[in-house]
PDB file of N, CA and C in Angstrom:
ATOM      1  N   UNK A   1      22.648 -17.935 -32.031  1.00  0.00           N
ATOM      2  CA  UNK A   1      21.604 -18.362 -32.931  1.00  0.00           C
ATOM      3  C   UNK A   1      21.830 -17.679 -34.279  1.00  0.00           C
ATOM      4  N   UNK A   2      22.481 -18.753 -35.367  1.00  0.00           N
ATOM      5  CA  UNK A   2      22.561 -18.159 -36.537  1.00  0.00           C
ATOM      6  C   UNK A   2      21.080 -18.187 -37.749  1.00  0.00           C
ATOM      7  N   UNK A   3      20.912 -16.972 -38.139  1.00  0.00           N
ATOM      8  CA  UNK A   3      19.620 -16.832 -38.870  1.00  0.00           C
ATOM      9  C   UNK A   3      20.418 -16.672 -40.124  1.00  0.00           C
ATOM     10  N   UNK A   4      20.037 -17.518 -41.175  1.00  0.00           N
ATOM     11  CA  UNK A   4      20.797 -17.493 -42.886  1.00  0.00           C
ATOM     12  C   UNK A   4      19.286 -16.751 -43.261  1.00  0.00           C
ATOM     13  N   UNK A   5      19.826 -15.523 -43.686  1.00  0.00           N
ATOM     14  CA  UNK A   5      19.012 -14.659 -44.699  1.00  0.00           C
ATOM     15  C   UNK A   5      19.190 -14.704 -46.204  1.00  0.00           C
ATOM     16  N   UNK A   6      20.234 -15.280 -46.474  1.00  0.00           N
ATOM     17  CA  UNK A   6      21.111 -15.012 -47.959  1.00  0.00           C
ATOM     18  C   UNK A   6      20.236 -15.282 -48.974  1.00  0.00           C
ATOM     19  N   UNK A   7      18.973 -16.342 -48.731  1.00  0.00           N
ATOM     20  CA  UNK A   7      18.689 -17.158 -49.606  1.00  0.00           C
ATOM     21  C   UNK A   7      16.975 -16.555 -49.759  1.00  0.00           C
ATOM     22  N   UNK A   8      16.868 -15.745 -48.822  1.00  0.00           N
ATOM     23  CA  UNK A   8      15.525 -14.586 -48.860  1.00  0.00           C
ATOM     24  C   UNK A   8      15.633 -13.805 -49.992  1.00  0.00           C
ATOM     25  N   UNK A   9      14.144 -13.869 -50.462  1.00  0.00           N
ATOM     26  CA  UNK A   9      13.864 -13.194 -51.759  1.00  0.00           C
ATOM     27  C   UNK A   9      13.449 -11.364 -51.070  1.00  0.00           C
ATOM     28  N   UNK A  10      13.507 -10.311 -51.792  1.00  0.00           N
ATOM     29  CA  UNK A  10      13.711  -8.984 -51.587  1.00  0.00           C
ATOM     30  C   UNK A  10      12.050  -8.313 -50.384  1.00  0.00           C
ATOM     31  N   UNK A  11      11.104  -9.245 -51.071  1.00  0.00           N
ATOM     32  CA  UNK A  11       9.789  -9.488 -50.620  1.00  0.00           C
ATOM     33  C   UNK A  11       9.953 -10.273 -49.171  1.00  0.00           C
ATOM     34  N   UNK A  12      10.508 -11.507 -49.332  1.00  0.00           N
ATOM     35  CA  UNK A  12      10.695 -11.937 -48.311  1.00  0.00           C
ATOM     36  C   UNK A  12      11.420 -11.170 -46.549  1.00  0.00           C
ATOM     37  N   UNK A  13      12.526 -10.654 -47.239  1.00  0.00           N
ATOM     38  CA  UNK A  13      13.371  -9.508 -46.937  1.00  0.00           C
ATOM     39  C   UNK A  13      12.563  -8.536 -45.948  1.00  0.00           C
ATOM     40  N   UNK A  14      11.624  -7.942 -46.767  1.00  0.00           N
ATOM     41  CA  UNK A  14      10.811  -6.921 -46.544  1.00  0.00           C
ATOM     42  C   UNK A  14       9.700  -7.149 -45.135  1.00  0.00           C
ATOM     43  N   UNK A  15       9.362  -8.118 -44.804  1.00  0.00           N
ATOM     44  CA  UNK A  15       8.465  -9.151 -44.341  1.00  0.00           C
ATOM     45  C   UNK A  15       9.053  -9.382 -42.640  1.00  0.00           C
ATOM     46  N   UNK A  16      10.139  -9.687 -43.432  1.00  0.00           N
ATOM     47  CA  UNK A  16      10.649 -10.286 -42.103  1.00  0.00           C
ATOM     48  C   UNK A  16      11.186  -8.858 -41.372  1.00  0.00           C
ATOM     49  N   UNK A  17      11.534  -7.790 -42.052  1.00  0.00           N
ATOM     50  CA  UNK A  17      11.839  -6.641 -40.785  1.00  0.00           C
ATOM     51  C   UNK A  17      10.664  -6.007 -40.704  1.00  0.00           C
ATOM     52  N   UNK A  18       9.651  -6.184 -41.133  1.00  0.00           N
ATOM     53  CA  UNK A  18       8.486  -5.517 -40.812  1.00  0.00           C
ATOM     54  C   UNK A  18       8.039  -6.126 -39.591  1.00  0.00           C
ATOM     55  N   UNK A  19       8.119  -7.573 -39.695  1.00  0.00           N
ATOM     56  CA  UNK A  19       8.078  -8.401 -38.192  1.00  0.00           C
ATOM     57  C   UNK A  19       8.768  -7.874 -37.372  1.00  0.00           C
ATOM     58  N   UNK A  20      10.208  -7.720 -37.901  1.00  0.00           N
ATOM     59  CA  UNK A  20      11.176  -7.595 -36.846  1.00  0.00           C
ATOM     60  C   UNK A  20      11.044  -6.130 -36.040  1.00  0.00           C
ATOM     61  N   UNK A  21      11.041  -5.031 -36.670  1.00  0.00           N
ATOM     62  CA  UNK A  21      10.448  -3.847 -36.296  1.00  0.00           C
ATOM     63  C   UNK A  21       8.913  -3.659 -35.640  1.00  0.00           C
ATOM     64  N   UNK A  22       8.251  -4.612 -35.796  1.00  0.00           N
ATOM     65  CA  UNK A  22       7.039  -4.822 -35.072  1.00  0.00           C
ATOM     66  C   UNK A  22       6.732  -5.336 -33.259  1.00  0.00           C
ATOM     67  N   UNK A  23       7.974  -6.330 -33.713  1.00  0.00           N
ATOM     68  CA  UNK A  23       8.467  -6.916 -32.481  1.00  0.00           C
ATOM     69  C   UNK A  23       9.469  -6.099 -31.486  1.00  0.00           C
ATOM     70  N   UNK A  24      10.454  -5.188 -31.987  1.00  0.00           N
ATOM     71  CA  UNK A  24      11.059  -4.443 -31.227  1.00  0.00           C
ATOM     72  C   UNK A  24      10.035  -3.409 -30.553  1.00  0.00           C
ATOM     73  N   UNK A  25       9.065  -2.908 -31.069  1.00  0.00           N
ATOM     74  CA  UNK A  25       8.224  -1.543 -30.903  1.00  0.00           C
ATOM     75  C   UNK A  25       7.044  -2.374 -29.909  1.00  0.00           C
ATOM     76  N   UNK A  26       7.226  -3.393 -29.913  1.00  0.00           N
ATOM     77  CA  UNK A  26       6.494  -4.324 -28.885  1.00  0.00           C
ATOM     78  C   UNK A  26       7.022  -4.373 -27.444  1.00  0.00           C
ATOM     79  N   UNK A  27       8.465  -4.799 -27.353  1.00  0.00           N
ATOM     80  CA  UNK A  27       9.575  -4.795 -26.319  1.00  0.00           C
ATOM     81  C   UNK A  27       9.753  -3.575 -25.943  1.00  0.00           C
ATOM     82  N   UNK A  28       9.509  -2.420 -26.659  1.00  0.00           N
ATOM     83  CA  UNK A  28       9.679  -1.051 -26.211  1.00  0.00           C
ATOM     84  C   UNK A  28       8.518  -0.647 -25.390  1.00  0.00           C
ATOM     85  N   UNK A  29       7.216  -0.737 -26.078  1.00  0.00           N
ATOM     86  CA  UNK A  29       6.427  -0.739 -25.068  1.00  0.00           C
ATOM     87  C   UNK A  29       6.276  -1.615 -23.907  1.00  0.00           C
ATOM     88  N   UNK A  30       6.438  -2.743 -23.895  1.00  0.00           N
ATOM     89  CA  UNK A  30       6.228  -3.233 -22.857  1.00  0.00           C
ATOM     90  C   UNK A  30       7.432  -2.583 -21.642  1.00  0.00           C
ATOM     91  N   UNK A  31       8.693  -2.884 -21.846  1.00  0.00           N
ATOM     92  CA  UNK A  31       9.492  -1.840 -21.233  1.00  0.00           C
ATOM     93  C   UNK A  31       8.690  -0.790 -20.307  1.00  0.00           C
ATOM     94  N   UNK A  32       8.854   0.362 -21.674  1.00  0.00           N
ATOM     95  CA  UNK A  32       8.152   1.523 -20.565  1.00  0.00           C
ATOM     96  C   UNK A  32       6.484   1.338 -20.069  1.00  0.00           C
ATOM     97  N   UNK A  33       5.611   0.269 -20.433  1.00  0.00           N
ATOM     98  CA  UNK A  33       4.802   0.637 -19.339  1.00  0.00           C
ATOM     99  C   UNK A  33       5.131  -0.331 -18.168  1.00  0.00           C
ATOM    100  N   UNK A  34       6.303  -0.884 -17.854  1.00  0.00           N
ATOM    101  CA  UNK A  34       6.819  -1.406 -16.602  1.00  0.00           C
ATOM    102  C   UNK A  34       7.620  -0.427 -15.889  1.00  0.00           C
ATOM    103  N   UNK A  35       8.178   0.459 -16.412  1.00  0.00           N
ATOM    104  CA  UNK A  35       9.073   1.262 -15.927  1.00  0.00           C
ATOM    105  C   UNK A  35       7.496   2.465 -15.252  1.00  0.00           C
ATOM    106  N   UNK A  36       6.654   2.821 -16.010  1.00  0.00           N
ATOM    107  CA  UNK A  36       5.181   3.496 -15.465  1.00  0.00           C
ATOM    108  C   UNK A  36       4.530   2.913 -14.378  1.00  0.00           C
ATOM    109  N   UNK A  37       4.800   1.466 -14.672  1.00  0.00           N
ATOM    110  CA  UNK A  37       4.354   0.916 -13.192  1.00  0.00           C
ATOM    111  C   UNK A  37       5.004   1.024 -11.682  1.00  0.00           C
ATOM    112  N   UNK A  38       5.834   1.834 -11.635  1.00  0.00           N
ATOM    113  CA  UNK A  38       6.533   2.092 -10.557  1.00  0.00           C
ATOM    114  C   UNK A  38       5.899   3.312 -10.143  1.00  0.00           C
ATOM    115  N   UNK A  39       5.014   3.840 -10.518  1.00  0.00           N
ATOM    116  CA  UNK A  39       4.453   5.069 -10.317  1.00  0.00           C
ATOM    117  C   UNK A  39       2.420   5.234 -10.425  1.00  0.00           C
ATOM    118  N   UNK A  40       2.509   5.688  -9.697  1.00  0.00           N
ATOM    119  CA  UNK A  40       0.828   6.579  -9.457  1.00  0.00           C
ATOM    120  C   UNK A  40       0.750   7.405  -9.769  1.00  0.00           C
ATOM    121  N   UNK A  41      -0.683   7.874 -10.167  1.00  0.00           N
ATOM    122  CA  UNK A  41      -0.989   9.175 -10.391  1.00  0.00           C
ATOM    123  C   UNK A  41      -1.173   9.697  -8.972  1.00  0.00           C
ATOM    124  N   UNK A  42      -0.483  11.060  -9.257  1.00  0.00           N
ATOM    125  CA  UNK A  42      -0.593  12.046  -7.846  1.00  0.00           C
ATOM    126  C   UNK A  42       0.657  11.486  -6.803  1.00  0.00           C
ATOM    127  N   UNK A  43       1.521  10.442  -7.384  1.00  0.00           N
ATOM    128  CA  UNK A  43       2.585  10.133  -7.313  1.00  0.00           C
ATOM    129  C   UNK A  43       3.904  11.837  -7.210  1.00  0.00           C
ATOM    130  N   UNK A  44       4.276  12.659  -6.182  1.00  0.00           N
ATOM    131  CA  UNK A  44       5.051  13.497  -6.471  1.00  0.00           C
ATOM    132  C   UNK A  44       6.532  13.130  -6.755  1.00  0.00           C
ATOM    133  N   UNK A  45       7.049  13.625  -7.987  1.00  0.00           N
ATOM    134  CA  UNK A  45       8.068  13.554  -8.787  1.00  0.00           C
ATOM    135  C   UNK A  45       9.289  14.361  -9.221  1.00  0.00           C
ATOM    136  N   UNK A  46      10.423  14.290  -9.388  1.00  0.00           N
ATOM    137  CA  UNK A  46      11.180  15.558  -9.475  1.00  0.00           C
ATOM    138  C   UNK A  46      11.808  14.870 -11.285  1.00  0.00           C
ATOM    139  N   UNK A  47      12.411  15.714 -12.153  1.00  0.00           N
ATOM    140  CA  UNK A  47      13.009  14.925 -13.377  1.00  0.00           C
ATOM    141  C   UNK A  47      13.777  16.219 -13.865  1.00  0.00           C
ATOM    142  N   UNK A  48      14.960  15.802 -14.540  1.00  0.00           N
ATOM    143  CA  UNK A  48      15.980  17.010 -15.081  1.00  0.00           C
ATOM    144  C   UNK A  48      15.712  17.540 -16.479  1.00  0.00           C
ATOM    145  N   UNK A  49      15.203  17.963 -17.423  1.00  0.00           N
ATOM    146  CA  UNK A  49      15.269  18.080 -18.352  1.00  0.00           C
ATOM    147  C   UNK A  49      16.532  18.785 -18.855  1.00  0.00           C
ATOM    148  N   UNK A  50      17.316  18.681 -19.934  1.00  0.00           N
ATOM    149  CA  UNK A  50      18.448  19.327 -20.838  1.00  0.00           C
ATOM    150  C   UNK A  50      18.246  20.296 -20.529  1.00  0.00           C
ATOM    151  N   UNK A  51      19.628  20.877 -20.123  1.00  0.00           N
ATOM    152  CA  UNK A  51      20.299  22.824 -19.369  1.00  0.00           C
ATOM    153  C   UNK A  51      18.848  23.461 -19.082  1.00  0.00           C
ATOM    154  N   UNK A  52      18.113  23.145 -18.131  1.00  0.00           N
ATOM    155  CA  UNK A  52      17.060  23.261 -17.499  1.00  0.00           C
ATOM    156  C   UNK A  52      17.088  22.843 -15.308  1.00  0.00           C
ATOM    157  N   UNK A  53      16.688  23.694 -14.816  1.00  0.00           N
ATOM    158  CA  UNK A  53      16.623  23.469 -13.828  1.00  0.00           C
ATOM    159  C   UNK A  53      16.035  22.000 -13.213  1.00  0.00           C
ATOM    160  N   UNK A  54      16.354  21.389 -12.341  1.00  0.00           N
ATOM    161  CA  UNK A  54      15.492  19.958 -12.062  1.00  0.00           C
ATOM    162  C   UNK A  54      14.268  20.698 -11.804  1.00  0.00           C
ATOM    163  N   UNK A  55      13.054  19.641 -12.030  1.00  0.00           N
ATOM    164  CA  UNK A  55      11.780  20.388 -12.058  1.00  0.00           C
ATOM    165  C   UNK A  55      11.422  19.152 -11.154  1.00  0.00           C
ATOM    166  N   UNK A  56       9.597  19.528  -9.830  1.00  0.00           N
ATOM    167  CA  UNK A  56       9.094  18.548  -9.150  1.00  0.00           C
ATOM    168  C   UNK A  56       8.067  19.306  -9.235  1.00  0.00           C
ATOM    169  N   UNK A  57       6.995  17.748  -9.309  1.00  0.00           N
ATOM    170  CA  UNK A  57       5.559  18.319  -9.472  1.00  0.00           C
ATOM    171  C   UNK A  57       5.333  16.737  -9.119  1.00  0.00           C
ATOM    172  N   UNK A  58       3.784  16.742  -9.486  1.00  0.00           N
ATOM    173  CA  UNK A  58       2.758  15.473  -9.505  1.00  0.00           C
ATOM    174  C   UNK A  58       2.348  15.219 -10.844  1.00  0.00           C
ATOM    175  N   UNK A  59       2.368  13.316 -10.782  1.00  0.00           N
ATOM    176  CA  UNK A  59       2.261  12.650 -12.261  1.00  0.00           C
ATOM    177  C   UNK A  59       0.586  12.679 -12.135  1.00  0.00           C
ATOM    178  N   UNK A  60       0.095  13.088 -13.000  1.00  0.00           N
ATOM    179  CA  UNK A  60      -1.451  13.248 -13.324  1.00  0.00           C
ATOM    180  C   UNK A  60      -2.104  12.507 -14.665  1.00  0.00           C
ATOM    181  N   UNK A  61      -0.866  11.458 -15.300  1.00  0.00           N
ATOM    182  CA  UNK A  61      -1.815  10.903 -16.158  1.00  0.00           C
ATOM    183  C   UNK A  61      -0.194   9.961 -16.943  1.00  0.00           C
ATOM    184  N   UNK A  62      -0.808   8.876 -17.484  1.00  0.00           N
ATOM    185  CA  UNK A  62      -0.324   7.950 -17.753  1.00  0.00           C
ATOM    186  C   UNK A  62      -0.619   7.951 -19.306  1.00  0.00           C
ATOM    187  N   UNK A  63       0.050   8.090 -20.373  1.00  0.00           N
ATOM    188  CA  UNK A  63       0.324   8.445 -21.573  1.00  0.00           C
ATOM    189  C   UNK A  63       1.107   7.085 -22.345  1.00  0.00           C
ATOM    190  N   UNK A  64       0.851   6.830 -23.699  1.00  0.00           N
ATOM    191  CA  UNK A  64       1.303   5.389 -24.613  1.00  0.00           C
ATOM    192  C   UNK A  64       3.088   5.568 -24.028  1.00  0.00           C
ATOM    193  N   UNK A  65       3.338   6.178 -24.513  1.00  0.00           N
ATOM    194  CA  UNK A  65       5.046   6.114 -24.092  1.00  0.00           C
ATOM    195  C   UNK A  65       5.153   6.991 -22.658  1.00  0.00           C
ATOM    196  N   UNK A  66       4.515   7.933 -22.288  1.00  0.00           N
ATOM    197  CA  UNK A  66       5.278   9.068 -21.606  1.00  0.00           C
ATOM    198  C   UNK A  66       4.530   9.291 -20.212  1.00  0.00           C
ATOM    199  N   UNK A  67       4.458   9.810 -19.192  1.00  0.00           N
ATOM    200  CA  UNK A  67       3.949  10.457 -18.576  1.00  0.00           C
ATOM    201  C   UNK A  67       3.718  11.972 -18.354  1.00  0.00           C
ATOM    202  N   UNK A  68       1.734  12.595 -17.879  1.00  0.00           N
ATOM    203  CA  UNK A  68       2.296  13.682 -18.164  1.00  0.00           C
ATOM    204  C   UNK A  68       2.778  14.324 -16.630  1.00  0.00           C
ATOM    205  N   UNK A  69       3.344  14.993 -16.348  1.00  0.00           N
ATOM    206  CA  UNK A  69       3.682  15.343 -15.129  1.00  0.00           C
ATOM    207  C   UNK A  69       3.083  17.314 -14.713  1.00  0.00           C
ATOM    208  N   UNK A  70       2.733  17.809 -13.653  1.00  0.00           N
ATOM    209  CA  UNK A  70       2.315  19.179 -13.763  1.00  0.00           C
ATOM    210  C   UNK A  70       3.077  19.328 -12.450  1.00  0.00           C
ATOM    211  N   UNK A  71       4.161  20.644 -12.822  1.00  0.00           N
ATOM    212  CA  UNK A  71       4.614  21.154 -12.021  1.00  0.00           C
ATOM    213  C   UNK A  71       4.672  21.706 -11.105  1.00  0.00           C
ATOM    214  N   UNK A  72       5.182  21.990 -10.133  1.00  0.00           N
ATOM    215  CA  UNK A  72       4.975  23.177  -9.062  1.00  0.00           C
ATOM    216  C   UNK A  72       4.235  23.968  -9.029  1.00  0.00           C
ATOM    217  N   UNK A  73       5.258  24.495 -10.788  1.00  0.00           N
ATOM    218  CA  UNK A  73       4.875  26.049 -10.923  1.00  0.00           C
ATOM    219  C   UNK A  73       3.711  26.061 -12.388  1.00  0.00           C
ATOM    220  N   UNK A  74       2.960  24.932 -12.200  1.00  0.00           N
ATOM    221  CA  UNK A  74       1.982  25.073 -13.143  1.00  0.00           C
ATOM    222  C   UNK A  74       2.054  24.965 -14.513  1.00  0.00           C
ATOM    223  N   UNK A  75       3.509  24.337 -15.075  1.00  0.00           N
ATOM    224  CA  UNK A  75       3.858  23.757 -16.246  1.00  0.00           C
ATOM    225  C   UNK A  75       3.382  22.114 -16.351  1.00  0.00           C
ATOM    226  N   UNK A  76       3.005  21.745 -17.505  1.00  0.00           N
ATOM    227  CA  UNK A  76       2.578  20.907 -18.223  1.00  0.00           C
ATOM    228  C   UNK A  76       3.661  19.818 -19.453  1.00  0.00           C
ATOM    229  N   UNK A  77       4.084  18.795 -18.389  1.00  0.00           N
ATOM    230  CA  UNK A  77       5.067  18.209 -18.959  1.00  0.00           C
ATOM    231  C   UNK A  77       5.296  16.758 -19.893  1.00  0.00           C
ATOM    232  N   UNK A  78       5.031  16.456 -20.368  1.00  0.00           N
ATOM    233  CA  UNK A  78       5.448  14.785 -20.633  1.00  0.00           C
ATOM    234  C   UNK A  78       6.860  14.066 -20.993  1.00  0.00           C
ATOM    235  N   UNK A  79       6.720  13.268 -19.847  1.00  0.00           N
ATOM    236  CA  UNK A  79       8.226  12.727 -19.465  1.00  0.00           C
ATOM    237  C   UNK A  79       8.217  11.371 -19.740  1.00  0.00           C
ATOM    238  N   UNK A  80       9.210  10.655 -20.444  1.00  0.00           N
ATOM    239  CA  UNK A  80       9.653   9.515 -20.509  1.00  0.00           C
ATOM    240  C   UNK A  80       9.530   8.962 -18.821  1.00  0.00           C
ATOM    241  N   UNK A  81       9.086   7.825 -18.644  1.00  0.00           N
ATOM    242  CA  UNK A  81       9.387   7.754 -17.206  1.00  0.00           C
ATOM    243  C   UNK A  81      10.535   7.304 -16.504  1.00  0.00           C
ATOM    244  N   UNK A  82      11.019   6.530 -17.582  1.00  0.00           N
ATOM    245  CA  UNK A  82      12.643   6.326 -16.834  1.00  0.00           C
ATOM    246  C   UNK A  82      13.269   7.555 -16.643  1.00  0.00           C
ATOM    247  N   UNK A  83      13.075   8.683 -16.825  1.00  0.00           N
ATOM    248  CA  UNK A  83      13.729  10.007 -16.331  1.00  0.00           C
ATOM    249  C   UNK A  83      13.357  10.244 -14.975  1.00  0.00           C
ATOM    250  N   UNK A  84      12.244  10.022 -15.022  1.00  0.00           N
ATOM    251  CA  UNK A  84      11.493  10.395 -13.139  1.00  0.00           C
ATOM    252  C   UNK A  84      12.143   9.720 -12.424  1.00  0.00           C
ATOM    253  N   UNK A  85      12.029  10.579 -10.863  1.00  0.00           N
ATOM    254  CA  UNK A  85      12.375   9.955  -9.837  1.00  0.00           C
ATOM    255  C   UNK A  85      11.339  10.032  -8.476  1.00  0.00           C
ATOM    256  N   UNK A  86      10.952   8.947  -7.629  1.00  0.00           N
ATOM    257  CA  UNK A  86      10.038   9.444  -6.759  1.00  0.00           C
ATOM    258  C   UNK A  86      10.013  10.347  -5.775  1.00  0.00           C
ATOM    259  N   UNK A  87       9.489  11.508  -5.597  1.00  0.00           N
ATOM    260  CA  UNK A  87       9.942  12.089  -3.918  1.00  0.00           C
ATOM    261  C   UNK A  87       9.288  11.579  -3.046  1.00  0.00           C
ATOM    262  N   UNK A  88      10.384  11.227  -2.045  1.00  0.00           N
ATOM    263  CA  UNK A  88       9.327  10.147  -0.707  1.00  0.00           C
ATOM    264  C   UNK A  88       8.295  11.195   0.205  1.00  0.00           C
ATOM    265  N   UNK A  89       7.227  10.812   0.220  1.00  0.00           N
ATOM    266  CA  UNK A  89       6.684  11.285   1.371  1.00  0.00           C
ATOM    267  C   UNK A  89       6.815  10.827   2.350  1.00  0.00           C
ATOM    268  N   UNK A  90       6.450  11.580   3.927  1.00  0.00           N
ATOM    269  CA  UNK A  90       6.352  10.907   5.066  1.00  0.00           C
ATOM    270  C   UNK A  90       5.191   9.817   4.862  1.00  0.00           C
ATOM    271  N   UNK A  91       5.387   8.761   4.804  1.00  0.00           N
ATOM    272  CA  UNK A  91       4.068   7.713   4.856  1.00  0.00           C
ATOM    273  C   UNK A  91       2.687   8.032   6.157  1.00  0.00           C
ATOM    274  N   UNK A  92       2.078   7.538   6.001  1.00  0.00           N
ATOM    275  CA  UNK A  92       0.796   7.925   7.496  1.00  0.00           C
ATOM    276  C   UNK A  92       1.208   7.325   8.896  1.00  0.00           C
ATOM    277  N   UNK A  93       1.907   6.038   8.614  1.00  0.00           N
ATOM    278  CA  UNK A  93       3.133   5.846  10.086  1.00  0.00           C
ATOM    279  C   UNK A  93       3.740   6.872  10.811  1.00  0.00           C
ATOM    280  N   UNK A  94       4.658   7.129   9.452  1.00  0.00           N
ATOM    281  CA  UNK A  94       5.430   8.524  10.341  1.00  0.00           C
ATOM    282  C   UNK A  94       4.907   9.174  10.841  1.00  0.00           C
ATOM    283  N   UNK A  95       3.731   9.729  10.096  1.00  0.00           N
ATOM    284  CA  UNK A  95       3.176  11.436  10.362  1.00  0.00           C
ATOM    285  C   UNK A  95       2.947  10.651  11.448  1.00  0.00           C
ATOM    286  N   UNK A  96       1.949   9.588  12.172  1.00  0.00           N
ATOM    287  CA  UNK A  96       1.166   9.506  13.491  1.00  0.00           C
ATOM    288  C   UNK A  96       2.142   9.757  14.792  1.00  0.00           C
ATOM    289  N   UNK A  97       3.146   9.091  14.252  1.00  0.00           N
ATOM    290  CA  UNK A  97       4.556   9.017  15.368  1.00  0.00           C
ATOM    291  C   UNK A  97       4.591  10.744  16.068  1.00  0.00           C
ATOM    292  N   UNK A  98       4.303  11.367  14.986  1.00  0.00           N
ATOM    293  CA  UNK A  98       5.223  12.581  14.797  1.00  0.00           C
ATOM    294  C   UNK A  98       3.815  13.471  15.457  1.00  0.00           C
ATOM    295  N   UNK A  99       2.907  13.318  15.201  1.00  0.00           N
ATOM    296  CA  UNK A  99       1.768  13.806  15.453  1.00  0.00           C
ATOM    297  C   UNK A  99       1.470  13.489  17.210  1.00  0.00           C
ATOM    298  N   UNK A 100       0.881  14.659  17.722  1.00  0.00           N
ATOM    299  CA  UNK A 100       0.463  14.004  19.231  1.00  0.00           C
ATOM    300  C   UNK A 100      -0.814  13.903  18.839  1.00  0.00           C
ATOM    301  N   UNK A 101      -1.821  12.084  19.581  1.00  0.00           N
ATOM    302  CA  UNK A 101      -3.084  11.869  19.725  1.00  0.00           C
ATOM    303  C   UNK A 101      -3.350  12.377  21.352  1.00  0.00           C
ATOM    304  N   UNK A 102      -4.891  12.563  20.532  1.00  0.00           N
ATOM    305  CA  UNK A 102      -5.483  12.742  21.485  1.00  0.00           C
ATOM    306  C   UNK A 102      -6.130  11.657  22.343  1.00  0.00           C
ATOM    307  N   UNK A 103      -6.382  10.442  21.794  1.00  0.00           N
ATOM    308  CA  UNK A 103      -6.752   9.014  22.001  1.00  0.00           C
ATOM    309  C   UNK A 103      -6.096   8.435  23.440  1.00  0.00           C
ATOM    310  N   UNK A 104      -7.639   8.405  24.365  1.00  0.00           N
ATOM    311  CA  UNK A 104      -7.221   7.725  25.436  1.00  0.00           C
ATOM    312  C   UNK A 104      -7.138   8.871  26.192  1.00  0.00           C
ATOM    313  N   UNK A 105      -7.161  10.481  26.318  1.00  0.00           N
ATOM    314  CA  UNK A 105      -7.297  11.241  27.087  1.00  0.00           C
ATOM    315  C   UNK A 105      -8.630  11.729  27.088  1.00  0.00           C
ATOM    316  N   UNK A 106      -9.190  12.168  28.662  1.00  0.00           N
ATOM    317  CA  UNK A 106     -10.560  12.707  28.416  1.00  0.00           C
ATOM    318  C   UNK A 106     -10.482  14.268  27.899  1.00  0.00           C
ATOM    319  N   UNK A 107     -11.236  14.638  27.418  1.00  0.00           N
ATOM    320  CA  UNK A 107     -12.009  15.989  26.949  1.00  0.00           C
ATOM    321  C   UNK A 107     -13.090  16.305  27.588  1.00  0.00           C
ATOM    322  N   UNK A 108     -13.044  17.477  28.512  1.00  0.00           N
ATOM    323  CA  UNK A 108     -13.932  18.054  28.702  1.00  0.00           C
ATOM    324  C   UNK A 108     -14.554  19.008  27.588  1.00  0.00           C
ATOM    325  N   UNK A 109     -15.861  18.511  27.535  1.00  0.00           N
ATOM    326  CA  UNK A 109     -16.613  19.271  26.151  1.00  0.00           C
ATOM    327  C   UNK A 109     -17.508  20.244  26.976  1.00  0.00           C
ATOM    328  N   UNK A 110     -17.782  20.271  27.995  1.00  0.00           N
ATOM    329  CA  UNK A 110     -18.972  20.850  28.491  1.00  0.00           C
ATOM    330  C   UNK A 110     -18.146  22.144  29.009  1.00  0.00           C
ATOM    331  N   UNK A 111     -16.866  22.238  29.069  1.00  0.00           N
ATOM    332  CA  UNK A 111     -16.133  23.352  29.901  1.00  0.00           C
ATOM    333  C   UNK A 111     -16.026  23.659  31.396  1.00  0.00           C
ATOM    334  N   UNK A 112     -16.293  22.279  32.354  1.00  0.00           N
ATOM    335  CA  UNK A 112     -16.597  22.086  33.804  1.00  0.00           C
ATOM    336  C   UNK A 112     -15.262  21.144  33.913  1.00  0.00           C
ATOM    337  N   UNK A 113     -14.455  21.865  34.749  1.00  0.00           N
ATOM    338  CA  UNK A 113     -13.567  20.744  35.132  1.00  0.00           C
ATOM    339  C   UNK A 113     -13.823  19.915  36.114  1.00  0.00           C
TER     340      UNK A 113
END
């Protein structure tokens, strides 16, 4: 798709990347709050920051570009979210598997066998 600018006056010029820069910063957001939608708050998270140890904590709030994330160790972060990654929990399936019920056995409550 060829766009002829040549014949745009300096005003005109001006106009059209103000659109055009309007429209990119549009696509950017929309972007990252799709890339945010992969995530919950209280969602636990691990992310690398530059010659920094990988850090994991829980996402506690959803920010115009960023997320903020709070660490382990009680640091206060805001992360691009395409940097994050999810840590899986055991879902409530597993744990039950993994868990012994008590369901379906009697209990003596009274202490009389």
């Amino acid at each position: 798709m060829a766009i002829d600018i040549d014949n745009l006056t300096y005003e005109q010029l001006l106009k059209l990347n103000h659109k055009i820069v309007e429209r990119l910063k549009f696509m950017d957001s929309m972007h990252s709050h799709n890339e945010m939608m992969q995530f919950s708050p209280g969602d636990k998270v691990s992310f690398e920051p530059n010659n920094r140890d990988k850090q994991t904590g829980t996402l506690v709030k959803f920010n115009k570009k960023t997320v903020t994330v709070l660490t382990d160790d009680g640091q206060s972060w805001n992360v691009a979210p395409h940097l994050l990654s999810k840590i899986n929990k055991k879902t409530n399936k597993e744990k039950s598997k993994t868990k012994k019920s008590n369901r379906g056995k009697v209990v003596n409550l009274h202490g009389k066998q």
